[in-house]
PDB file of N, CA and C in Angstrom:
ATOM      1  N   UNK A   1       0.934  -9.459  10.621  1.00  0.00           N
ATOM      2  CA  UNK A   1       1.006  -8.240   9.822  1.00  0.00           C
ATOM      3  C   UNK A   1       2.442  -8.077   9.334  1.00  0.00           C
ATOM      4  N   UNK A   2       2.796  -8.335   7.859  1.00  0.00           N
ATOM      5  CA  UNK A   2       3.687  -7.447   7.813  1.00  0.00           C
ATOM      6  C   UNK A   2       4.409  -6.109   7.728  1.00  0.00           C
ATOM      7  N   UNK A   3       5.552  -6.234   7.861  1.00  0.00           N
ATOM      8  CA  UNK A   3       6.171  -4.846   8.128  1.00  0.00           C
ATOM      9  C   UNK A   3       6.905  -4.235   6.876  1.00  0.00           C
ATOM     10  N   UNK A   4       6.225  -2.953   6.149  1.00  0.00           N
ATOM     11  CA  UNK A   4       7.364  -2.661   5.204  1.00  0.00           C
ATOM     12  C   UNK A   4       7.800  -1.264   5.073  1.00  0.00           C
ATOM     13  N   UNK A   5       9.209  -1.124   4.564  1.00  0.00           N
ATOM     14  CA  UNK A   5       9.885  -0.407   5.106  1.00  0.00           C
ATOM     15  C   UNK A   5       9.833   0.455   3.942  1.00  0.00           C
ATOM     16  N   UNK A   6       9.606   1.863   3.413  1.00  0.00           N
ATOM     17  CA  UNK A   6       9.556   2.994   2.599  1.00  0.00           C
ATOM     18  C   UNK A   6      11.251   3.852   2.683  1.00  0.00           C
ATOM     19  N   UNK A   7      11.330   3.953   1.780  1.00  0.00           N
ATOM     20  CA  UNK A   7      12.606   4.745   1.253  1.00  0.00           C
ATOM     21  C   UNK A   7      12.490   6.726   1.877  1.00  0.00           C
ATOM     22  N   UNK A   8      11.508   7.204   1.535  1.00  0.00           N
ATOM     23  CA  UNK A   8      10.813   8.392   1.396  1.00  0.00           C
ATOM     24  C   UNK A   8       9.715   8.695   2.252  1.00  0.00           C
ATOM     25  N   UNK A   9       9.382   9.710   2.440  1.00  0.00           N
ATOM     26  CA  UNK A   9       8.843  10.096   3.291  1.00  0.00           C
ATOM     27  C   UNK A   9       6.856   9.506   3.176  1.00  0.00           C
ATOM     28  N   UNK A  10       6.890   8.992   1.819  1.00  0.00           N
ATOM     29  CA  UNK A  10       5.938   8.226   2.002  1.00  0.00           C
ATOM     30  C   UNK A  10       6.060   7.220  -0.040  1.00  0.00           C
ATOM     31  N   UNK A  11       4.810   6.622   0.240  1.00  0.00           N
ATOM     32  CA  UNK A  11       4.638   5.400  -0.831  1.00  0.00           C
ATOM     33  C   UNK A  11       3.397   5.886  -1.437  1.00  0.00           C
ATOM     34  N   UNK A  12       2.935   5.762  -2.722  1.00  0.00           N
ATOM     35  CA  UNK A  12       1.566   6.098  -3.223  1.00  0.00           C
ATOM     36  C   UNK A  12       0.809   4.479  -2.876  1.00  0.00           C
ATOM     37  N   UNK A  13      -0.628   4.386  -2.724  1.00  0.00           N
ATOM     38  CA  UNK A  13      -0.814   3.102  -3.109  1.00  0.00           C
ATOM     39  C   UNK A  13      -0.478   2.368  -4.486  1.00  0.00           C
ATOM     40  N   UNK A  14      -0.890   2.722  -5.172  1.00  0.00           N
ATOM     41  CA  UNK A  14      -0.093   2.156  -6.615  1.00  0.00           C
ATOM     42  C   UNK A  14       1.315   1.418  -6.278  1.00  0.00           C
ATOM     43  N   UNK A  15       2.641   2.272  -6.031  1.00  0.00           N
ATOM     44  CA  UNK A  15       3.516   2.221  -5.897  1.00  0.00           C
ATOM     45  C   UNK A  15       3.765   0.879  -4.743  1.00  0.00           C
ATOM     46  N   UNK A  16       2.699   1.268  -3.749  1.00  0.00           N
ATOM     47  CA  UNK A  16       3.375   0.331  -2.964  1.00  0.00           C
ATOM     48  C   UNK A  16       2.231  -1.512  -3.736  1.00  0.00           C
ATOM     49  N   UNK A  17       1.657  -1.725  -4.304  1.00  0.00           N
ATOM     50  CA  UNK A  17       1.128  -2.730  -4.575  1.00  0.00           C
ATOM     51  C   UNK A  17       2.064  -3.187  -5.471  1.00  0.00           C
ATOM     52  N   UNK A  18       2.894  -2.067  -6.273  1.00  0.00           N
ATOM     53  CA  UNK A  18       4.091  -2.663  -7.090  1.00  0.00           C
ATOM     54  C   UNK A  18       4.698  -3.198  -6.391  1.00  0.00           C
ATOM     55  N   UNK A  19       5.279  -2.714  -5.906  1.00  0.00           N
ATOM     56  CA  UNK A  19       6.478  -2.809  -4.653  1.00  0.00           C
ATOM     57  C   UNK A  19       6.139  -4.493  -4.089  1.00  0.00           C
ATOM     58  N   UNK A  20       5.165  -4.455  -3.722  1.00  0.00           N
ATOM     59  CA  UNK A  20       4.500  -5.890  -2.873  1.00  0.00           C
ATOM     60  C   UNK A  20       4.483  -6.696  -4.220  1.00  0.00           C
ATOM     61  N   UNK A  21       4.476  -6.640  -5.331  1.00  0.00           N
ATOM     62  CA  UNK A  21       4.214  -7.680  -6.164  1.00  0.00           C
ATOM     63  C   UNK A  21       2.837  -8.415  -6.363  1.00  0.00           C
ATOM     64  N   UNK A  22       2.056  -7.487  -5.985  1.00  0.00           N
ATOM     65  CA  UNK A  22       0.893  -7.660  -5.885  1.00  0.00           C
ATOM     66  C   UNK A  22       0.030  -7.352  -7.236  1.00  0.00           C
ATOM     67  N   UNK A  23       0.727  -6.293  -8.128  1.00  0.00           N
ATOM     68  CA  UNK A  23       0.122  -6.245  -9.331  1.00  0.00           C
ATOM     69  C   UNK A  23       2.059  -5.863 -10.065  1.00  0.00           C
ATOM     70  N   UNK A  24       1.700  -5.989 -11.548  1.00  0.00           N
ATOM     71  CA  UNK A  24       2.685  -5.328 -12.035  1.00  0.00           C
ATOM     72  C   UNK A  24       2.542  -4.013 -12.969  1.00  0.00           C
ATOM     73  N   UNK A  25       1.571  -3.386 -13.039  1.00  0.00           N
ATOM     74  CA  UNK A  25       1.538  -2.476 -14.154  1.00  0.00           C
ATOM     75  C   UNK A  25       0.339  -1.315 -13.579  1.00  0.00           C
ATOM     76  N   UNK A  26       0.326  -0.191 -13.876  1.00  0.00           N
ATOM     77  CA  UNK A  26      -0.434   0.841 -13.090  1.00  0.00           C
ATOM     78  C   UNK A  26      -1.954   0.520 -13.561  1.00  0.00           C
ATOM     79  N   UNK A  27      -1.874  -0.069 -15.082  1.00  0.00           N
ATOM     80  CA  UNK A  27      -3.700  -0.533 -15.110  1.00  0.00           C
ATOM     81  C   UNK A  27      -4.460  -1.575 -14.301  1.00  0.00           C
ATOM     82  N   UNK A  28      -3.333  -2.495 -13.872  1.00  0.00           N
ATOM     83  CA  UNK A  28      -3.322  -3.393 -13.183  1.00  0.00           C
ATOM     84  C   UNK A  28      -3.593  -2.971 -11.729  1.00  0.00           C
ATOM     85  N   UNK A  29      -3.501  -1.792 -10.720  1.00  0.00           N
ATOM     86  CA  UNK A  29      -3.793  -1.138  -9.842  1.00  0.00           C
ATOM     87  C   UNK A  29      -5.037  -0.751  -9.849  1.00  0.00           C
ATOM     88  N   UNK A  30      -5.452  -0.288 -10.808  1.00  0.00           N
ATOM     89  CA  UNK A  30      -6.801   0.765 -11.405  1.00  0.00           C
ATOM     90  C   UNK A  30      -7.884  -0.453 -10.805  1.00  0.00           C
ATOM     91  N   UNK A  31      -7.509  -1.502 -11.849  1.00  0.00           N
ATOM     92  CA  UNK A  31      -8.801  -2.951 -11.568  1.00  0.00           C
ATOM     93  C   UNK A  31      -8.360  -3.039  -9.759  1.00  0.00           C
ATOM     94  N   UNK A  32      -7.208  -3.786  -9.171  1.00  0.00           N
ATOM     95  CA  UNK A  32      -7.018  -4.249  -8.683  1.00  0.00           C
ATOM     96  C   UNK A  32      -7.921  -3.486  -7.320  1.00  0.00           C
ATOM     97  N   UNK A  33      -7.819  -2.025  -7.557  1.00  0.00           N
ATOM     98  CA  UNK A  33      -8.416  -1.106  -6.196  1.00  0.00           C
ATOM     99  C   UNK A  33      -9.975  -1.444  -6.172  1.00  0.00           C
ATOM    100  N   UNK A  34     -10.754  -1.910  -6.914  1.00  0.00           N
ATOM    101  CA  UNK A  34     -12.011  -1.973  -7.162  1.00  0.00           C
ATOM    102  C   UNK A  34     -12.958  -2.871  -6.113  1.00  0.00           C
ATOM    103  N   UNK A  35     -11.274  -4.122  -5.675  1.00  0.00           N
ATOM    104  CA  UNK A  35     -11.747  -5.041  -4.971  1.00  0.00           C
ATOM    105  C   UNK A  35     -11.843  -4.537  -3.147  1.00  0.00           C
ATOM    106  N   UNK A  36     -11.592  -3.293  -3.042  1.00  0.00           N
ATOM    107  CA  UNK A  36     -11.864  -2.628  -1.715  1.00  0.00           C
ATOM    108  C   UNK A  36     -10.370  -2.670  -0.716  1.00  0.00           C
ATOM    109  N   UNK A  37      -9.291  -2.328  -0.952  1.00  0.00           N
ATOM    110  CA  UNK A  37      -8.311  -2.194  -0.177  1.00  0.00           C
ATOM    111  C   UNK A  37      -8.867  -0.908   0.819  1.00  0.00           C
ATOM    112  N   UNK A  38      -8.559  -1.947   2.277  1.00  0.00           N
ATOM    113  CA  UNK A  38      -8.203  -1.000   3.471  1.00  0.00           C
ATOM    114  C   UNK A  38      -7.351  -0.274   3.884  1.00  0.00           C
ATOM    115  N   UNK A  39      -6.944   1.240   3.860  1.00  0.00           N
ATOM    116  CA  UNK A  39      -6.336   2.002   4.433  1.00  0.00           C
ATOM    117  C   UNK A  39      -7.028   2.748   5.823  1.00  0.00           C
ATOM    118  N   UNK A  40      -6.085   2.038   6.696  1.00  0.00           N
ATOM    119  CA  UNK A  40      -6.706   2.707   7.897  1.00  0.00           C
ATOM    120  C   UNK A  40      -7.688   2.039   8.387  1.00  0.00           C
ATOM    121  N   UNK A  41      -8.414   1.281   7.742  1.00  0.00           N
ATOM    122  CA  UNK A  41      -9.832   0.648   8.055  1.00  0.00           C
ATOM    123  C   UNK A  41     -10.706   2.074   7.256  1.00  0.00           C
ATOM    124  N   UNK A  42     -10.007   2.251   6.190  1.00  0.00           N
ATOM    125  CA  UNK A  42     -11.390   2.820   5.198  1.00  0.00           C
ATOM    126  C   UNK A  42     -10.835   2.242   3.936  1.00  0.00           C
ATOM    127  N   UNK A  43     -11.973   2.096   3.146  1.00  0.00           N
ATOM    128  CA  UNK A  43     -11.832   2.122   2.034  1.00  0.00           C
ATOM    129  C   UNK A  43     -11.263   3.199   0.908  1.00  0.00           C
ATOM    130  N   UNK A  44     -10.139   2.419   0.314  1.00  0.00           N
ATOM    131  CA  UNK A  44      -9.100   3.490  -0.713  1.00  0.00           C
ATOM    132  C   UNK A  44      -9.490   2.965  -2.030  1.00  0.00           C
ATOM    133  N   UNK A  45     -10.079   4.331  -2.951  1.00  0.00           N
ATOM    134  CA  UNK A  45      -9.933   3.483  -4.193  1.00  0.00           C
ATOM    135  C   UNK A  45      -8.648   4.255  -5.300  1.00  0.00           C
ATOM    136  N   UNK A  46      -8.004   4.914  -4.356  1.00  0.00           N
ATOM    137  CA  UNK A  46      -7.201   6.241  -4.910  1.00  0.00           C
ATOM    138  C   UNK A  46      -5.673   5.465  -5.395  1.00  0.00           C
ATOM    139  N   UNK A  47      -5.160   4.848  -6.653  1.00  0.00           N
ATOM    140  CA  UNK A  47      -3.783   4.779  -6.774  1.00  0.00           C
ATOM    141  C   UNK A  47      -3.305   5.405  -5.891  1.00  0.00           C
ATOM    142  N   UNK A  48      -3.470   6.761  -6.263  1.00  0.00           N
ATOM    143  CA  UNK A  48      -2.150   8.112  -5.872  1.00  0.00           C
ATOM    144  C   UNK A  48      -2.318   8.402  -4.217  1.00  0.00           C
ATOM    145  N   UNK A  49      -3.274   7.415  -3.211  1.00  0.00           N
ATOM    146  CA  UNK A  49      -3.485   7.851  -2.450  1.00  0.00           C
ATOM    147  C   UNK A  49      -1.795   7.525  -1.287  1.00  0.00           C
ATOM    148  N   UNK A  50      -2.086   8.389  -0.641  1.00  0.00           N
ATOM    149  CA  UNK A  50       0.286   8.702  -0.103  1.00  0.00           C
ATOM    150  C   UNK A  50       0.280   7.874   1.423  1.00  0.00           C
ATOM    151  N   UNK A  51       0.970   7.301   1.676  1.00  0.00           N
ATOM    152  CA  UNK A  51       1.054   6.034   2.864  1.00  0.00           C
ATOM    153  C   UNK A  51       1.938   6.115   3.539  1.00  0.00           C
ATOM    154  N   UNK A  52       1.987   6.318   4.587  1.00  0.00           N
ATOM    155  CA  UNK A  52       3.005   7.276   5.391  1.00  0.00           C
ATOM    156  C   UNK A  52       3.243   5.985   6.403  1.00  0.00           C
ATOM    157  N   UNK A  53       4.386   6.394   7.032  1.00  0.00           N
ATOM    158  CA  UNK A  53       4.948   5.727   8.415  1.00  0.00           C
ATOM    159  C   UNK A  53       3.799   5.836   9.478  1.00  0.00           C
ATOM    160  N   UNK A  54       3.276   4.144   9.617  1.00  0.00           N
ATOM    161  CA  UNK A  54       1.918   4.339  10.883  1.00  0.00           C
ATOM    162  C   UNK A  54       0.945   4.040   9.596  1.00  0.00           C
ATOM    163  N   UNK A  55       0.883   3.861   8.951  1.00  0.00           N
ATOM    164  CA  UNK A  55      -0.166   3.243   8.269  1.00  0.00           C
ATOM    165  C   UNK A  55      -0.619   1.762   8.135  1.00  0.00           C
ATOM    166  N   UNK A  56      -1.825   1.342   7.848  1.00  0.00           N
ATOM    167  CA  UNK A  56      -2.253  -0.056   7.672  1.00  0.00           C
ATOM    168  C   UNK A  56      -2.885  -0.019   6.507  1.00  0.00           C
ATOM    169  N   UNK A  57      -1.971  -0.980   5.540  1.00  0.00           N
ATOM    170  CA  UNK A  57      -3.184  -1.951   4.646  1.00  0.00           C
ATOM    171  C   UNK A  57      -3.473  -3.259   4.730  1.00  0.00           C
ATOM    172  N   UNK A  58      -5.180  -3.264   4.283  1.00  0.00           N
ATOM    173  CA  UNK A  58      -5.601  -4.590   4.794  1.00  0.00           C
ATOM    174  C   UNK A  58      -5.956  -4.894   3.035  1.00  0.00           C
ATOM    175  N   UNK A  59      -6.094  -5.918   2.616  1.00  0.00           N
ATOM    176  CA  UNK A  59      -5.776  -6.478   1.134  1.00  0.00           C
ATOM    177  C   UNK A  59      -6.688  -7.477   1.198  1.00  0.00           C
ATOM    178  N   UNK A  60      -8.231  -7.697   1.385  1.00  0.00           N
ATOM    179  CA  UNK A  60      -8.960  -8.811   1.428  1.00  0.00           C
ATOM    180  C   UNK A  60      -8.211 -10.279   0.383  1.00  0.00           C
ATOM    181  N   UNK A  61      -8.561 -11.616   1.516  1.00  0.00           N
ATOM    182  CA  UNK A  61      -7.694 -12.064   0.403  1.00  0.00           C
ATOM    183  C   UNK A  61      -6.189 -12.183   0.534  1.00  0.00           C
ATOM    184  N   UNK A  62      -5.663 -11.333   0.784  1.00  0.00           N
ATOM    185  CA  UNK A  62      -3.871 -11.356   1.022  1.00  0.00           C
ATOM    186  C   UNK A  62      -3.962 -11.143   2.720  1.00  0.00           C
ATOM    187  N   UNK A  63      -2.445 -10.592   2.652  1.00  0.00           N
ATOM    188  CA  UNK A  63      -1.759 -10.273   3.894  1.00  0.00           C
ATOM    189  C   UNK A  63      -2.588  -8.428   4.595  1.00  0.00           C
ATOM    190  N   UNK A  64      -2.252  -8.296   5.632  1.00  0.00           N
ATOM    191  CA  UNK A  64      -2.097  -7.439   5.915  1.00  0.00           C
ATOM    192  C   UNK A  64      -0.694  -6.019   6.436  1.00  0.00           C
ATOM    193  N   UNK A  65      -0.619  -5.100   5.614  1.00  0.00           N
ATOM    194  CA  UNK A  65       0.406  -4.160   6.287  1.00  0.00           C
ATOM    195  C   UNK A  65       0.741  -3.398   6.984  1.00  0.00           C
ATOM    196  N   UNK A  66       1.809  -2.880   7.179  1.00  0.00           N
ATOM    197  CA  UNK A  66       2.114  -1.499   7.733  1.00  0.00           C
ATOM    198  C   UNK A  66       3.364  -1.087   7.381  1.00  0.00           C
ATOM    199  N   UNK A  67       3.261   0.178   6.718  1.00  0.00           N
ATOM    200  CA  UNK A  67       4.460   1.260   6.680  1.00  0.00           C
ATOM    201  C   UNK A  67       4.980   1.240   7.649  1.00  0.00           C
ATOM    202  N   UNK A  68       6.280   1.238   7.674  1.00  0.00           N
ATOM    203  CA  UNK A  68       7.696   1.616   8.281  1.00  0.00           C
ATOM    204  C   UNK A  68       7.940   2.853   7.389  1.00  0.00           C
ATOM    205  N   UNK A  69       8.630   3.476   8.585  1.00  0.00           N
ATOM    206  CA  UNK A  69       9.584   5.008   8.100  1.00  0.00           C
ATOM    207  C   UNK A  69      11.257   4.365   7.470  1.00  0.00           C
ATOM    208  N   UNK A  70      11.989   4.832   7.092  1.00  0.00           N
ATOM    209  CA  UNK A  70      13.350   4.799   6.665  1.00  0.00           C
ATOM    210  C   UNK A  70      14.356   4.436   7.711  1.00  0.00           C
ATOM    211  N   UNK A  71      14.933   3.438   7.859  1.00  0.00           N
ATOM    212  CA  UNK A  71      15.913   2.914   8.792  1.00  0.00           C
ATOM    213  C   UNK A  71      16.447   4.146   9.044  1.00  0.00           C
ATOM    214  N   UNK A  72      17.246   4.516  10.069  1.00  0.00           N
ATOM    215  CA  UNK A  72      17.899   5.932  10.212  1.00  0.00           C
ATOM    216  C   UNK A  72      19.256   5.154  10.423  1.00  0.00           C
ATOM    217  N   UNK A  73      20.065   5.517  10.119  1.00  0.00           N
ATOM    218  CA  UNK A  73      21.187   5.490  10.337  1.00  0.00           C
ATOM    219  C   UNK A  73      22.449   6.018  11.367  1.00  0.00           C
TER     220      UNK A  73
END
């Protein structure tokens, strides 16, 4: 599983599939959610859905994740 680390107090899905390089463009999200991304072990078909520190995505097909909170300093 990898580990990734959020700036903010959380990531949209959209945002974070950018982020991963997994798509590049927000229409490109729209299709891409269709194929059943796991949040949590449910199904997300929500761009805007918000991904907090303690979360899992599972990406049939790819890798699997998890949110990290903000290094603290």
């Amino acid at each position: 599983m990898e580990k990734v680390s959020i700036e903010g107090e959380y990531i949209t899905l959209g945002q974070f599939l950018k982020k991963m390089g997994i798509v590049q463009t927000g229409g490109e999200v729209k299709a891409y959610l269709e194929k059943g991304i796991l949040v949590n072990n449910q199904v997300e078909m929500r761009r805007g859905k918000k991904l907090y520190a303690g979360d899992e995505i599972r990406i049939p097909g790819e890798k699997d994740y998890r949110i990290l909170g903000k290094a603290k300093e």
